[in-house]
N, C-alpha and C. Protein backbone atom coordinates (compact mmCIF):
# COMPACT_ATOMS: atom_id res chain seq x y z
N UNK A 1 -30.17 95.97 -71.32
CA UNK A 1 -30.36 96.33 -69.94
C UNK A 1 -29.17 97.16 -69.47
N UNK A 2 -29.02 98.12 -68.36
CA UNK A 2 -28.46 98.68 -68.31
C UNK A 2 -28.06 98.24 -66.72
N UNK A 3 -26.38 98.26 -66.78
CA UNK A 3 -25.84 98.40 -65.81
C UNK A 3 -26.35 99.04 -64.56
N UNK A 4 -26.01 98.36 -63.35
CA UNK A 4 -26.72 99.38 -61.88
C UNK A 4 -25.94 98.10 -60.66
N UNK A 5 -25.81 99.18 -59.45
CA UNK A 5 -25.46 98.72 -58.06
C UNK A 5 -26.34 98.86 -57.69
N UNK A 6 -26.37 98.32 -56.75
CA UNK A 6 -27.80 97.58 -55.49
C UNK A 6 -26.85 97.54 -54.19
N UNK A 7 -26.98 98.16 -53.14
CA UNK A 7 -26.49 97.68 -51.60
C UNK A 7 -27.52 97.17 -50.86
N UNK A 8 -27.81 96.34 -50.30
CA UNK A 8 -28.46 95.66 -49.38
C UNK A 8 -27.75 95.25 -48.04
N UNK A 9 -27.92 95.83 -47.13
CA UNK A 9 -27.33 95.27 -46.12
C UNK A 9 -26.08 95.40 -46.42
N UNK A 10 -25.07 94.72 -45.79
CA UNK A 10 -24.16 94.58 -46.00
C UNK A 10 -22.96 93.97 -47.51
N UNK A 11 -23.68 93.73 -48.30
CA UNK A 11 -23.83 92.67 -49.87
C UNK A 11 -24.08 94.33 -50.54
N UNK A 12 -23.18 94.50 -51.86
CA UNK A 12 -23.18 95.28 -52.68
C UNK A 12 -23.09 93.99 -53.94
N UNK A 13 -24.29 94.43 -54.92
CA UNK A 13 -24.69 93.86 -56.06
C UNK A 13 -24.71 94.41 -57.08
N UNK A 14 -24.37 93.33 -58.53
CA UNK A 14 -23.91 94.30 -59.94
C UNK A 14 -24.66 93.63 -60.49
N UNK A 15 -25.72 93.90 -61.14
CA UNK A 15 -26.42 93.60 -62.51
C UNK A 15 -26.11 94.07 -63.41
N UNK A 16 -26.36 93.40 -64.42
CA UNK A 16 -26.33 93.69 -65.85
C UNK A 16 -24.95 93.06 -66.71
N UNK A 17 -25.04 92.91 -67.46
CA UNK A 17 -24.49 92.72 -68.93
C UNK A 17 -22.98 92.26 -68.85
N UNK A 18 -22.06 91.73 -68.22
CA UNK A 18 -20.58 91.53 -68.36
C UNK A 18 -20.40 92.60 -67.07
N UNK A 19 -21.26 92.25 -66.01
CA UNK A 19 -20.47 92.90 -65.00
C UNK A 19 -19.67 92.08 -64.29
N UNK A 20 -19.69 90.46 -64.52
CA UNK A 20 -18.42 89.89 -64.48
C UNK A 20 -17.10 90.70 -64.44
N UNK A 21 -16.76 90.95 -65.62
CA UNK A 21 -15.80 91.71 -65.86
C UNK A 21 -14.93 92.63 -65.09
N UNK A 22 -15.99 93.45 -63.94
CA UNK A 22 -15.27 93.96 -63.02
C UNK A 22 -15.01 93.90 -61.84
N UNK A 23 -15.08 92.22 -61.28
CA UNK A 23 -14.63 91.35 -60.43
C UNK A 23 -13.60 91.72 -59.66
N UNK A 24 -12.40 91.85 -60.65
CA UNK A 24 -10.97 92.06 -60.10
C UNK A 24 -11.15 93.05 -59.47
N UNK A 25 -11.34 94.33 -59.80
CA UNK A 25 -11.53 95.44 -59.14
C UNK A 25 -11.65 95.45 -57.46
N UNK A 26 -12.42 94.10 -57.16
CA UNK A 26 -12.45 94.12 -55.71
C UNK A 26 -11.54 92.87 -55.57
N UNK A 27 -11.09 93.08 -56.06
CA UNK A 27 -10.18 92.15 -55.66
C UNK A 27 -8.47 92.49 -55.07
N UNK A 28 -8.38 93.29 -54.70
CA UNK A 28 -7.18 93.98 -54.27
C UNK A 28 -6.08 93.11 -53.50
N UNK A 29 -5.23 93.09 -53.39
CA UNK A 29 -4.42 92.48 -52.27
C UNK A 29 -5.07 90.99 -52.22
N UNK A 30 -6.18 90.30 -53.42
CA UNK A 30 -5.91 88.64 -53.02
C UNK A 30 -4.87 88.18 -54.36
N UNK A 31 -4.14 87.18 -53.31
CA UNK A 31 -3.07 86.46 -53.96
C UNK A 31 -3.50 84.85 -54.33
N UNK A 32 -4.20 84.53 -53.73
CA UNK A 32 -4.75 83.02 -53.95
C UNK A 32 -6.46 83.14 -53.35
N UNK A 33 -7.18 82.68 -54.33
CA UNK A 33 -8.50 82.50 -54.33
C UNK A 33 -8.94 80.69 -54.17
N UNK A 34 -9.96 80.81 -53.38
CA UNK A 34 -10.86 79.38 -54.03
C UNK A 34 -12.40 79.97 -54.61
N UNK A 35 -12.56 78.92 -55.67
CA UNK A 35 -13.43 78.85 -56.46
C UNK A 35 -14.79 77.75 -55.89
N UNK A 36 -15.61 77.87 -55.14
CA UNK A 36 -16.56 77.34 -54.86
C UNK A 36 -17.87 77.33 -55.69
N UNK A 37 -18.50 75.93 -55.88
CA UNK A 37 -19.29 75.97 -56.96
C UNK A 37 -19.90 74.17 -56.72
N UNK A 38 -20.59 73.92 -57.85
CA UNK A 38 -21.42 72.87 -58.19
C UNK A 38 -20.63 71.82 -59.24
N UNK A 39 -21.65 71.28 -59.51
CA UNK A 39 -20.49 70.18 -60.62
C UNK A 39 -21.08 70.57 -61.88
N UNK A 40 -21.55 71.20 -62.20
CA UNK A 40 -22.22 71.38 -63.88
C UNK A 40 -22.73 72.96 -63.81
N UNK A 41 -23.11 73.62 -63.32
CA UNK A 41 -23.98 75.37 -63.52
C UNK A 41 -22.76 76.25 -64.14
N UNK A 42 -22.18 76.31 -63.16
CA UNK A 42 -20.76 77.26 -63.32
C UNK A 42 -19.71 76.89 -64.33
N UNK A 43 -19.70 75.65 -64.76
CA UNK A 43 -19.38 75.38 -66.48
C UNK A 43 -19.94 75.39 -67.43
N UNK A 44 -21.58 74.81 -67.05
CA UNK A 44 -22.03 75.33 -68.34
C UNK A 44 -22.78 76.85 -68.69
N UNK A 45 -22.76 77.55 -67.57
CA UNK A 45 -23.14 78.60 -68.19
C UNK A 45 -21.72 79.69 -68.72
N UNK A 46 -20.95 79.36 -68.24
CA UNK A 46 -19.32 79.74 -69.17
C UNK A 46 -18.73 81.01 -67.88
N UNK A 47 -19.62 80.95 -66.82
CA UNK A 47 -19.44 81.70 -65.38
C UNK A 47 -18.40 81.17 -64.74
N UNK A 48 -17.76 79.90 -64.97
CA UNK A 48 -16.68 79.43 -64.40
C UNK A 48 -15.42 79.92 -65.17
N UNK A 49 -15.21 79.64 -66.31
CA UNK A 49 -14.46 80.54 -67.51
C UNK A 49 -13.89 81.46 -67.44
N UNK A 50 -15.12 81.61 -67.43
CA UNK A 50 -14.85 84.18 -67.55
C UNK A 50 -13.98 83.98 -65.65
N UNK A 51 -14.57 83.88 -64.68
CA UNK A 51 -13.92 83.90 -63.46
C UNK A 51 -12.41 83.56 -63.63
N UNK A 52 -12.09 82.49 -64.57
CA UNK A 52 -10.77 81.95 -64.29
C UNK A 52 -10.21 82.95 -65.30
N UNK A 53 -10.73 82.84 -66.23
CA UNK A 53 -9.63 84.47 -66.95
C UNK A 53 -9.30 84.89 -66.57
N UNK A 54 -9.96 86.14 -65.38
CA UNK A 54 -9.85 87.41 -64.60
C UNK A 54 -8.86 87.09 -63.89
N UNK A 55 -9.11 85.98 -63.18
CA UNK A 55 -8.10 85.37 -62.30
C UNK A 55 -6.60 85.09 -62.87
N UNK A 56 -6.60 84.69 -63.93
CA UNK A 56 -5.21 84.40 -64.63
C UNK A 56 -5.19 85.71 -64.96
N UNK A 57 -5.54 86.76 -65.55
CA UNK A 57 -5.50 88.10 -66.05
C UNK A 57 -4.66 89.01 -65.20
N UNK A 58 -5.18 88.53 -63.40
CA UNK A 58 -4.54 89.32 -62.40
C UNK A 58 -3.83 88.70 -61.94
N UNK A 59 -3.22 87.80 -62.24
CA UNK A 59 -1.63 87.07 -61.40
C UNK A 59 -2.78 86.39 -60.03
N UNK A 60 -3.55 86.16 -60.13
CA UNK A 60 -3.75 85.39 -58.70
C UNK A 60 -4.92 83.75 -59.07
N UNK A 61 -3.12 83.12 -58.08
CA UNK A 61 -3.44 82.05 -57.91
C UNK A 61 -5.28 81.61 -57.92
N UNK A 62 -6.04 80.28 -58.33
CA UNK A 62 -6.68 79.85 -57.56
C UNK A 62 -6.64 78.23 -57.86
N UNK A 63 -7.76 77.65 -56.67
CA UNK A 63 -7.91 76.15 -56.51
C UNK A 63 -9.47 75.84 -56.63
N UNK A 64 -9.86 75.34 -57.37
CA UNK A 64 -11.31 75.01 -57.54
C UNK A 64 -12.08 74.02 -56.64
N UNK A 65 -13.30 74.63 -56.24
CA UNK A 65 -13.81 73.37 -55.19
C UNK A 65 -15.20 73.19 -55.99
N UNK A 66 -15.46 71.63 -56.25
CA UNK A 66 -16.66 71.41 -57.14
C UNK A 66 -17.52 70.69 -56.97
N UNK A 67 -17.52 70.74 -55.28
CA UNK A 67 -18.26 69.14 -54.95
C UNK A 67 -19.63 69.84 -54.06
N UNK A 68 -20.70 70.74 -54.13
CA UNK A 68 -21.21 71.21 -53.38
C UNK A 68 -22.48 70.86 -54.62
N UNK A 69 -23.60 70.26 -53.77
CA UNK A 69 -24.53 69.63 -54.24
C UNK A 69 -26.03 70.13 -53.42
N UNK A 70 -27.26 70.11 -54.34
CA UNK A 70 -27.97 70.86 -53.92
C UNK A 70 -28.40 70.39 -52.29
N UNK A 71 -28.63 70.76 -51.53
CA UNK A 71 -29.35 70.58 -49.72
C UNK A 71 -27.74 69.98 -49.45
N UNK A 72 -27.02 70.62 -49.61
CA UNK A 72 -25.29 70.56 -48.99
C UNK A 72 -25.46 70.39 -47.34
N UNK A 73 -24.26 69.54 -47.14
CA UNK A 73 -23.92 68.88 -45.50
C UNK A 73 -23.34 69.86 -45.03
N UNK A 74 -22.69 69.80 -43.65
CA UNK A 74 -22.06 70.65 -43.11
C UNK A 74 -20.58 70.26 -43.24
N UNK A 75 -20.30 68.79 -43.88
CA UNK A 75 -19.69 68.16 -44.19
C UNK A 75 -18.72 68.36 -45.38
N UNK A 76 -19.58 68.91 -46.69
CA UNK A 76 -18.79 69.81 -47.76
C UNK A 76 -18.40 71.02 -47.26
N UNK A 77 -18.92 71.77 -46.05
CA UNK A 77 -18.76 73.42 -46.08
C UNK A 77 -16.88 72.74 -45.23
N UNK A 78 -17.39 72.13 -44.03
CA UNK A 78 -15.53 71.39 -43.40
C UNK A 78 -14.59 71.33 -44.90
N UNK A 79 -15.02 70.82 -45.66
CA UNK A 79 -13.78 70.23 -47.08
C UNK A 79 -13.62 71.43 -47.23
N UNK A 80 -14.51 72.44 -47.55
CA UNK A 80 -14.24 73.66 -48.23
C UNK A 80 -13.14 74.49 -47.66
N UNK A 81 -13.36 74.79 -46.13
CA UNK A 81 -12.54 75.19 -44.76
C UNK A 81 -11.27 75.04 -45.34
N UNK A 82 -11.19 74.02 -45.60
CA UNK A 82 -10.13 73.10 -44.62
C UNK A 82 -9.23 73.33 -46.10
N UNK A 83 -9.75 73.21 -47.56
CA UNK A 83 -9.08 73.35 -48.80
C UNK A 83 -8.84 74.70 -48.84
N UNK A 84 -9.41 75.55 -48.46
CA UNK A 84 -9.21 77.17 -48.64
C UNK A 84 -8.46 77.29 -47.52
N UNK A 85 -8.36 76.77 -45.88
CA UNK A 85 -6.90 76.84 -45.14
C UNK A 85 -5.94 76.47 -45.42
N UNK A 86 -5.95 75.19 -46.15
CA UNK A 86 -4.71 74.46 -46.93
C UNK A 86 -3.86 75.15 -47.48
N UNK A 87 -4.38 75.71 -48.75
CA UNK A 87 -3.95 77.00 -49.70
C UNK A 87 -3.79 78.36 -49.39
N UNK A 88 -3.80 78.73 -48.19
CA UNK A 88 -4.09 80.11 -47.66
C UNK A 88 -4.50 80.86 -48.42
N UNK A 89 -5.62 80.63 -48.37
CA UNK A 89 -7.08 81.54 -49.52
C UNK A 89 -7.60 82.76 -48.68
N UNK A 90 -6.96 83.86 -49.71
CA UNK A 90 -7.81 84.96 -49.38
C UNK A 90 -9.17 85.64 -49.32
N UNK A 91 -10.05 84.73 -50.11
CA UNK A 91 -11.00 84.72 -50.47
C UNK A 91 -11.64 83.93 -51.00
N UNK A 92 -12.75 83.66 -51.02
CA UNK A 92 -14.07 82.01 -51.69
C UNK A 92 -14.71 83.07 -52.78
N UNK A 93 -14.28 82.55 -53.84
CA UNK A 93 -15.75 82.93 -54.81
C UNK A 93 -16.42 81.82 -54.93
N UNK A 94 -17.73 82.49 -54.94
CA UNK A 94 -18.73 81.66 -55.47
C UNK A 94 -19.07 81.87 -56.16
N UNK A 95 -19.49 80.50 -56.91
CA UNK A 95 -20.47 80.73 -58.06
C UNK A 95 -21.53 79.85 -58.32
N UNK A 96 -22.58 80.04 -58.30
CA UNK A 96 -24.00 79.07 -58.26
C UNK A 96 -24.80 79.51 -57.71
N UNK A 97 -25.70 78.99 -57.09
CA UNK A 97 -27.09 79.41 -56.63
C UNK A 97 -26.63 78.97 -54.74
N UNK A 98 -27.92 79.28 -54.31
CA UNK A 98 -28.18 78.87 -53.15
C UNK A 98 -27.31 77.97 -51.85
N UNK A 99 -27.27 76.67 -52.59
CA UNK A 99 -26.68 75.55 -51.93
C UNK A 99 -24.89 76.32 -51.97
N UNK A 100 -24.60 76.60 -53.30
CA UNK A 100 -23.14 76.95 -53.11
C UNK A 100 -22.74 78.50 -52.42
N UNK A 101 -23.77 79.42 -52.22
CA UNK A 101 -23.17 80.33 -51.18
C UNK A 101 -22.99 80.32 -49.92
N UNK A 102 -24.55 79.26 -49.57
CA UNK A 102 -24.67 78.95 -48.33
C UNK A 102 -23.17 78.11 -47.62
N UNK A 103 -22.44 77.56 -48.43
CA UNK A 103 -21.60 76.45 -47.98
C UNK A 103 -20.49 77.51 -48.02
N UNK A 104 -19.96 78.30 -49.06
CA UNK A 104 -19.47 79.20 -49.37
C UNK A 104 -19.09 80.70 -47.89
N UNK A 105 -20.26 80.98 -47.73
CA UNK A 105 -20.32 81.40 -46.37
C UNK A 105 -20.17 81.03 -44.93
N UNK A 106 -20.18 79.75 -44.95
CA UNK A 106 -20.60 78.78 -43.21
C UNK A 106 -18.56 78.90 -43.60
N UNK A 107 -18.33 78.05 -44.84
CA UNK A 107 -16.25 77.35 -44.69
C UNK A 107 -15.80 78.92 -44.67
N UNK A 108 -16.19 80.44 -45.31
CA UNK A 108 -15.48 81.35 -44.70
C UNK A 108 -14.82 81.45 -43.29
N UNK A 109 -16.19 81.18 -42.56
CA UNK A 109 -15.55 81.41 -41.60
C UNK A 109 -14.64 80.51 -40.61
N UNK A 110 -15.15 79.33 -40.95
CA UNK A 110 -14.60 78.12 -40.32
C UNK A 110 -12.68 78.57 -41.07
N UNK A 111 -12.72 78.51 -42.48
CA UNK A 111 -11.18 78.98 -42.36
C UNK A 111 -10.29 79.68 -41.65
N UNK A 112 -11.08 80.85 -41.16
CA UNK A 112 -10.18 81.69 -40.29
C UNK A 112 -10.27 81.10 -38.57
N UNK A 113 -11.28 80.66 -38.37
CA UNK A 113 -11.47 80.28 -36.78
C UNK A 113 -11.34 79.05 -35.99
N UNK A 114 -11.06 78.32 -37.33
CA UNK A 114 -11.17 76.69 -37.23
C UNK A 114 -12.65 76.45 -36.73
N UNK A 115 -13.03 75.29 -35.54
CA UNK A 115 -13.66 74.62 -35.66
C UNK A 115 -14.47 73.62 -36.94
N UNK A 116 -15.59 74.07 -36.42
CA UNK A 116 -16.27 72.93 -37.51
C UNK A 116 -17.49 73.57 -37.75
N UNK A 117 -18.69 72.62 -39.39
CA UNK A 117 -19.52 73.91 -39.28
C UNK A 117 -20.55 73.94 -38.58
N UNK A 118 -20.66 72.39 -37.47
CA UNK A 118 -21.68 72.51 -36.84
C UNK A 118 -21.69 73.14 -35.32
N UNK A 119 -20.60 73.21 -35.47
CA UNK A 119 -20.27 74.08 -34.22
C UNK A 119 -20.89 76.02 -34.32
N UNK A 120 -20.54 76.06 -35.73
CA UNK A 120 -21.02 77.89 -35.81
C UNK A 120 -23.18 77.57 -36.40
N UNK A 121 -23.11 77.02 -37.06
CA UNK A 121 -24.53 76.85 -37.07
C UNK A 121 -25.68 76.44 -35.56
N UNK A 122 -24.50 76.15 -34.80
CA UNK A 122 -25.47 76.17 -33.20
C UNK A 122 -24.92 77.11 -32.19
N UNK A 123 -24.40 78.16 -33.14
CA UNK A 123 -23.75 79.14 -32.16
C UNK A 123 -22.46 79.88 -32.06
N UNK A 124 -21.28 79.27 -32.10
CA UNK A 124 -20.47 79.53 -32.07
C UNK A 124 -20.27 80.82 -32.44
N UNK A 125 -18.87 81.58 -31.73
CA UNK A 125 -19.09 82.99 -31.85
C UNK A 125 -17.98 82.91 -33.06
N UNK A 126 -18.55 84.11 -34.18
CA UNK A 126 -18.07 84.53 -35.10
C UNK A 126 -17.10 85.68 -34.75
N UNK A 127 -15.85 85.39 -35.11
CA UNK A 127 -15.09 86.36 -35.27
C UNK A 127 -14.14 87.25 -36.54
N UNK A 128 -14.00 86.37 -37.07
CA UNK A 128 -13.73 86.66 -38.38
C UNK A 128 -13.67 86.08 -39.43
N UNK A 129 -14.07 86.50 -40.91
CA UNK A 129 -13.99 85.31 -41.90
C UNK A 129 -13.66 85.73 -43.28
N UNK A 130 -13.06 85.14 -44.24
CA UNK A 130 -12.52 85.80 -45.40
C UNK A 130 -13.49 86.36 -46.28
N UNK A 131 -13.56 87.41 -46.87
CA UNK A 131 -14.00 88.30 -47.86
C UNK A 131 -14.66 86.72 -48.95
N UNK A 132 -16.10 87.44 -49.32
CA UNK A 132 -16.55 86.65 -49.97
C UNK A 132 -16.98 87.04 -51.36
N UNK A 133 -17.16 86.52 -52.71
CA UNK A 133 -17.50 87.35 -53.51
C UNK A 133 -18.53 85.88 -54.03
N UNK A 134 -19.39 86.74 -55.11
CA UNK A 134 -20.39 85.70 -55.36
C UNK A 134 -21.04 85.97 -56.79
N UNK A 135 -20.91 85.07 -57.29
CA UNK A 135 -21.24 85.04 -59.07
C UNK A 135 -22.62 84.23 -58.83
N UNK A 136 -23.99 84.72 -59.31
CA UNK A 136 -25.48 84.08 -58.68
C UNK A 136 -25.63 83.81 -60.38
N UNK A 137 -25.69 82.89 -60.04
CA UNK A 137 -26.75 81.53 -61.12
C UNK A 137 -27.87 81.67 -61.00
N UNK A 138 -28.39 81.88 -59.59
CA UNK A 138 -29.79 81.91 -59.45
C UNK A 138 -30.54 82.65 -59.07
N UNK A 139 -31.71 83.28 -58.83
CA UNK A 139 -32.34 84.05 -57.97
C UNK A 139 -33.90 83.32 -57.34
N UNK A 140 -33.23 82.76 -56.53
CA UNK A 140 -34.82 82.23 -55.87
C UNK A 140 -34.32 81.91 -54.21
N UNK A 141 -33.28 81.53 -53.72
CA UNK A 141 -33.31 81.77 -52.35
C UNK A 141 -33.11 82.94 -51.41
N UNK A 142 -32.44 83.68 -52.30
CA UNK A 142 -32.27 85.14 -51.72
C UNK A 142 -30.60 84.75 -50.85
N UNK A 143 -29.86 83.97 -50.78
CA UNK A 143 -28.99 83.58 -49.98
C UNK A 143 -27.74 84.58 -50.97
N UNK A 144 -27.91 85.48 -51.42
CA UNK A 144 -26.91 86.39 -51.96
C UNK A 144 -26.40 87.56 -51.37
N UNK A 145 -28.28 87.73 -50.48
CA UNK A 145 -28.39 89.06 -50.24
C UNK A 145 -28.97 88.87 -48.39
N UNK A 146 -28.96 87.53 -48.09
CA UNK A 146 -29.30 87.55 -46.74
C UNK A 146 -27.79 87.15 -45.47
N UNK A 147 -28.37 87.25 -44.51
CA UNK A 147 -27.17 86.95 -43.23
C UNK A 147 -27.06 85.11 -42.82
N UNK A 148 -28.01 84.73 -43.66
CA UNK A 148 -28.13 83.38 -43.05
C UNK A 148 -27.74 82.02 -44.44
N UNK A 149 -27.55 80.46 -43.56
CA UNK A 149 -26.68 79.76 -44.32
C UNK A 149 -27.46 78.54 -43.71
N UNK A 150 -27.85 77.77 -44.76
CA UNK A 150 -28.61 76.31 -44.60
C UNK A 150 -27.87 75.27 -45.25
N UNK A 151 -27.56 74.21 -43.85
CA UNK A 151 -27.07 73.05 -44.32
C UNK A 151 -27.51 72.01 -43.41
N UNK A 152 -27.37 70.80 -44.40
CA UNK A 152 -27.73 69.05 -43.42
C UNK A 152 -26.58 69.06 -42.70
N UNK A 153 -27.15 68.67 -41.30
CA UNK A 153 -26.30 68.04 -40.20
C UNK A 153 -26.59 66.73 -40.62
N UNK A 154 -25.51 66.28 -40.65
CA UNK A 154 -25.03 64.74 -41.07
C UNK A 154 -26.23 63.61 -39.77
N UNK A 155 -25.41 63.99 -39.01
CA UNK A 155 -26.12 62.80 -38.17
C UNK A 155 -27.37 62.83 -37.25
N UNK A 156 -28.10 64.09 -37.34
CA UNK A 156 -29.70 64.42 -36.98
C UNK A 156 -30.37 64.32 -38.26
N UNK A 157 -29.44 64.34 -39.47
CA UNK A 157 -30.41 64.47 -40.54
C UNK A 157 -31.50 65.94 -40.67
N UNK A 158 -31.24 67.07 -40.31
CA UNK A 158 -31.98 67.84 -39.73
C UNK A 158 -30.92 69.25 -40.33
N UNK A 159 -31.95 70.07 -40.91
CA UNK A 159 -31.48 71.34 -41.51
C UNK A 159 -30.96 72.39 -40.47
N UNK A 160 -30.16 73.20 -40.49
CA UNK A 160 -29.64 73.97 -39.42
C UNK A 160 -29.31 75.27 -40.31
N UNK A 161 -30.52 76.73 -39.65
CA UNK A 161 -29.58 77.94 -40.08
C UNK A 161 -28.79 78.75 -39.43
N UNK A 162 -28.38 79.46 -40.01
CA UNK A 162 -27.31 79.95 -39.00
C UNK A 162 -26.91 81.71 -39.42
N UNK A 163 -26.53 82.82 -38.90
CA UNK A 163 -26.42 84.02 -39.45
C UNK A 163 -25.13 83.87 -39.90
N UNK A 164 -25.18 84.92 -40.57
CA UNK A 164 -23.23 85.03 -41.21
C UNK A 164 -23.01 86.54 -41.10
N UNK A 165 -22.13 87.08 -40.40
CA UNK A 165 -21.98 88.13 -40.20
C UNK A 165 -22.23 89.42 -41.16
């Protein structure tokens, strides 16, 4: 198969063959990354690996987050926040399907703005949020290539979407 870019909206996409590989490239000016992901996809398909190479390859730091489970709370996207503010993370990669961009996208922004994520999933105004990059495991929610982010509110029990800039 042959290499190709895709822009959609705002989301520029690389198919094909070890386009892993040219990750770093957009990666300019980050000094510390978090690694957002699942507990098993992104190791066993060797997508967690190749990421941390690149990453050791280019001198930049990262911290792995591995606790994001499929129909994710708003509750993991806060840990995520709050571990990528900790570390002053320039950026969230993701890697996995659905559940992990969605969470991936909501703690972007919560890092830079604080609050919380049920506060931006019912509104809250977006102002800014760290550069996101995204390694897809999957293709069936479309959450790669859309503006929006689904997670359980803890205590309605009740799904909430929300746009992402």
């Amino acid at each position: 198969m042959k290499n190709f870019e895709l822009r959609y909206g705002g989301a520029k996409l690389y198919f094909g063959s070890g386009v892993i590989r040219n990750l770093t490239r957009h990666l300019g000016g980050v000094r510390q990354a978090i690694i957002a992901t699942g507990r098993n996809s992104a190791r066993l398909s060797g997508a967690l690996e190749d990421v941390e190479k690149l990453l050791k390859k280019a001198g930049i730091d990262y911290k792995i987050f591995d606790r994001i489970k499929p129909n994710p709370t708003v509750d993991v996207a806060d840990d995520l926040a709050e571990m990528a503010w900790k570390e002053g993370s320039d950026c969230i990669i993701a890697i996995g399907g659905g559940s992990v961009i969605d969470v991936a996208k909501v703690s972007s922004i919560i890092a830079l703005n604080g609050g919380c994520a049920s506060d931006y999933l019912k509104g809250m105004e977006i102002k800014r949020y760290l550069p996101l990059f995204v390694v897809n495991l999957t293709h069936g929610t479309g959450s790669e290539v859309d503006r929006y982010a689904v997670l359980t509110e803890n205590k309605s029990k009740v799904g909430i979407s929300a746009r992402y800039p």
